[in-house]
C-alpha atoms as a PDB file:
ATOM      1  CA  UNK A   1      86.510 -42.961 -37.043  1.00  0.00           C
ATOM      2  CA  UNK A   2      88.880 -42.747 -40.072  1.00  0.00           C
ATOM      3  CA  UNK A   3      90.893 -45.282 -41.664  1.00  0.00           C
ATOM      4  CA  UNK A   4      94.616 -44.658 -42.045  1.00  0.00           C
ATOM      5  CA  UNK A   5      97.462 -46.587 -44.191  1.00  0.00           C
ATOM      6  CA  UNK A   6      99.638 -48.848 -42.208  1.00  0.00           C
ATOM      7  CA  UNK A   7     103.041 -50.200 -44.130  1.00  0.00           C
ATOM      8  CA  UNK A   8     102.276 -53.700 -44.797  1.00  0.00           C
ATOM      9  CA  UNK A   9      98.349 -54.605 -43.454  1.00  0.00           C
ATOM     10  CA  UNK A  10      96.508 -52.133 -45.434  1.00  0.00           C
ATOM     11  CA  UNK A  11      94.336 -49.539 -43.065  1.00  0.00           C
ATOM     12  CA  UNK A  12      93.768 -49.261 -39.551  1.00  0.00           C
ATOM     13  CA  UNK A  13      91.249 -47.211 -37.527  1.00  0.00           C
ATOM     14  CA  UNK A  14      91.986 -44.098 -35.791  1.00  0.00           C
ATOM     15  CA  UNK A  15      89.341 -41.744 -33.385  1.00  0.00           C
ATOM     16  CA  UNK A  16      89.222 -38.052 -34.475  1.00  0.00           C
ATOM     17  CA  UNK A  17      87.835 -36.303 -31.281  1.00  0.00           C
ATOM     18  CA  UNK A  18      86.502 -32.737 -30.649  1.00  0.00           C
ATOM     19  CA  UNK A  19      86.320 -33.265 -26.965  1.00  0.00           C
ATOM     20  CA  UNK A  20      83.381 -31.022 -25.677  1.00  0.00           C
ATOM     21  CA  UNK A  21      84.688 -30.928 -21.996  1.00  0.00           C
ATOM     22  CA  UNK A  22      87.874 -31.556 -20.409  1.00  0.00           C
ATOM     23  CA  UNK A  23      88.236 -35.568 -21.915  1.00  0.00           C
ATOM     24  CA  UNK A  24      91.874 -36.328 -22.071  1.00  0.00           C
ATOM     25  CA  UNK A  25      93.823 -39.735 -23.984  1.00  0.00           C
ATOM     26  CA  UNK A  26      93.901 -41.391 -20.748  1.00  0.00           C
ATOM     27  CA  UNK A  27      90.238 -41.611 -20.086  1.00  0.00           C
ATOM     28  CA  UNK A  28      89.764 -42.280 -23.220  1.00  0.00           C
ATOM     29  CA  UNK A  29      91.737 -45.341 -23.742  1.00  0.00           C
ATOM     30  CA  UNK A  30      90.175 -46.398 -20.265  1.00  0.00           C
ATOM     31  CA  UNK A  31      87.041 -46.216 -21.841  1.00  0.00           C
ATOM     32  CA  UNK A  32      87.104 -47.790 -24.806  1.00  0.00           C
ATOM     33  CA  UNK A  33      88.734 -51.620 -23.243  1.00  0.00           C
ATOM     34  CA  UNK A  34      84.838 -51.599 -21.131  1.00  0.00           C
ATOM     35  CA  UNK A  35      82.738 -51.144 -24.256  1.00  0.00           C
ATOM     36  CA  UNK A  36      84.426 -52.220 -27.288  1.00  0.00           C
ATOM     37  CA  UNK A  37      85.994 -55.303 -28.348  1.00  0.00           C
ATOM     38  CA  UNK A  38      89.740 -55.423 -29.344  1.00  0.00           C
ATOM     39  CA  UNK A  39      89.228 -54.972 -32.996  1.00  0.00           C
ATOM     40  CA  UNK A  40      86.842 -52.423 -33.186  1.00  0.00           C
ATOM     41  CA  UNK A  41      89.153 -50.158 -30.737  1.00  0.00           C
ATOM     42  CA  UNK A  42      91.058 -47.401 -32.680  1.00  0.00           C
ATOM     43  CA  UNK A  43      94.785 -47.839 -32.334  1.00  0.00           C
ATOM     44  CA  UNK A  44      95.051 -43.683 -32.625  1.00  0.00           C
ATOM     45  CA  UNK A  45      93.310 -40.844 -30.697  1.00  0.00           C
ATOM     46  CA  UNK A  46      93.374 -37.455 -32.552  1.00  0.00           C
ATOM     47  CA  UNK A  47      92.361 -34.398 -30.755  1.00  0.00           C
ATOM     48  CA  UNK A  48      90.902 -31.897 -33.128  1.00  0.00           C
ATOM     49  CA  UNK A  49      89.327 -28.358 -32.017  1.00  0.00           C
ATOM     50  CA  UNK A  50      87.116 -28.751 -35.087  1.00  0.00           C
ATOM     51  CA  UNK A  51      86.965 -31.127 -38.322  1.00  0.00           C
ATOM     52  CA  UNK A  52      87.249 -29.454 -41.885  1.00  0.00           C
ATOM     53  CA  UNK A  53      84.053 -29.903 -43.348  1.00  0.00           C
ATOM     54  CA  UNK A  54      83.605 -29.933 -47.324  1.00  0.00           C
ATOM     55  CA  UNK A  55      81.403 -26.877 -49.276  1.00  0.00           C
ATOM     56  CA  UNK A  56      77.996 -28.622 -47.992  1.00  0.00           C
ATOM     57  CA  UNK A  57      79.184 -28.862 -44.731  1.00  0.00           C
ATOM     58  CA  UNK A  58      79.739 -32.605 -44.135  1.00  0.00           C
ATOM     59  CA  UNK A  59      82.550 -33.962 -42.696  1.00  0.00           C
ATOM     60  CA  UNK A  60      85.666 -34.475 -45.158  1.00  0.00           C
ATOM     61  CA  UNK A  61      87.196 -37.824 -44.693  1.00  0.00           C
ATOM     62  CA  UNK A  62      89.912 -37.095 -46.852  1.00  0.00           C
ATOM     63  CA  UNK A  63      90.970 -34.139 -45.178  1.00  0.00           C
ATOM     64  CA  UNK A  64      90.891 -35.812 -42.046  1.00  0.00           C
ATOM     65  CA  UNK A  65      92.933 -38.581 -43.491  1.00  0.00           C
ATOM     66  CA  UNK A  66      95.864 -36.163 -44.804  1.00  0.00           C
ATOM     67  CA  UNK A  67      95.936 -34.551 -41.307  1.00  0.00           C
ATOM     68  CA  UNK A  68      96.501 -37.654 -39.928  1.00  0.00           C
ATOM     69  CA  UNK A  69      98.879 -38.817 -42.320  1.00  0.00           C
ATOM     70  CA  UNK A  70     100.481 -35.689 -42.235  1.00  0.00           C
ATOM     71  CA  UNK A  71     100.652 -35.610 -38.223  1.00  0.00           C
ATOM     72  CA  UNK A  72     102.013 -39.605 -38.760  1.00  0.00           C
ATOM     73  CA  UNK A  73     105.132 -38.300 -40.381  1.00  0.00           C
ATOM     74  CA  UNK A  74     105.935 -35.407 -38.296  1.00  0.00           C
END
């Protein structure tokens, strides 16, 4: 989960995904209404095939975050 910048309420959440079978949007917005409550649900499903990683090999939230923005304004 990443945050992203909304216009006027500050940052929302959005679900970067690397799916590791055939998971599609659908099934996953099915899925989440069962086991999450309404404001912990991410109002944005990304499909990545893999997420940029920093120089130690973690995870790099702010890359994630540009592609998002970046994919926002496209």
């Amino acid at each position: 989960m990443v945050g992203f910048a909304k216009l006027t309420e500050g940052e929302d959440m959005a679900a970067i995904i690397v799916p590791s079978s055939n998971l599609t949007e659908a099934a996953l917005v099915a899925h989440c209404p069962a086991r999450l409550s309404p404001d912990k649900r991410p109002r944005k499903s990304v499909f990545m095939r893999e997420l940029p990683r920093n120089a130690n090999g973690k995870i790099s939230r702010a890359k994630l975050r540009q592609q998002l923005e970046s994919a926002s304004e496209a």
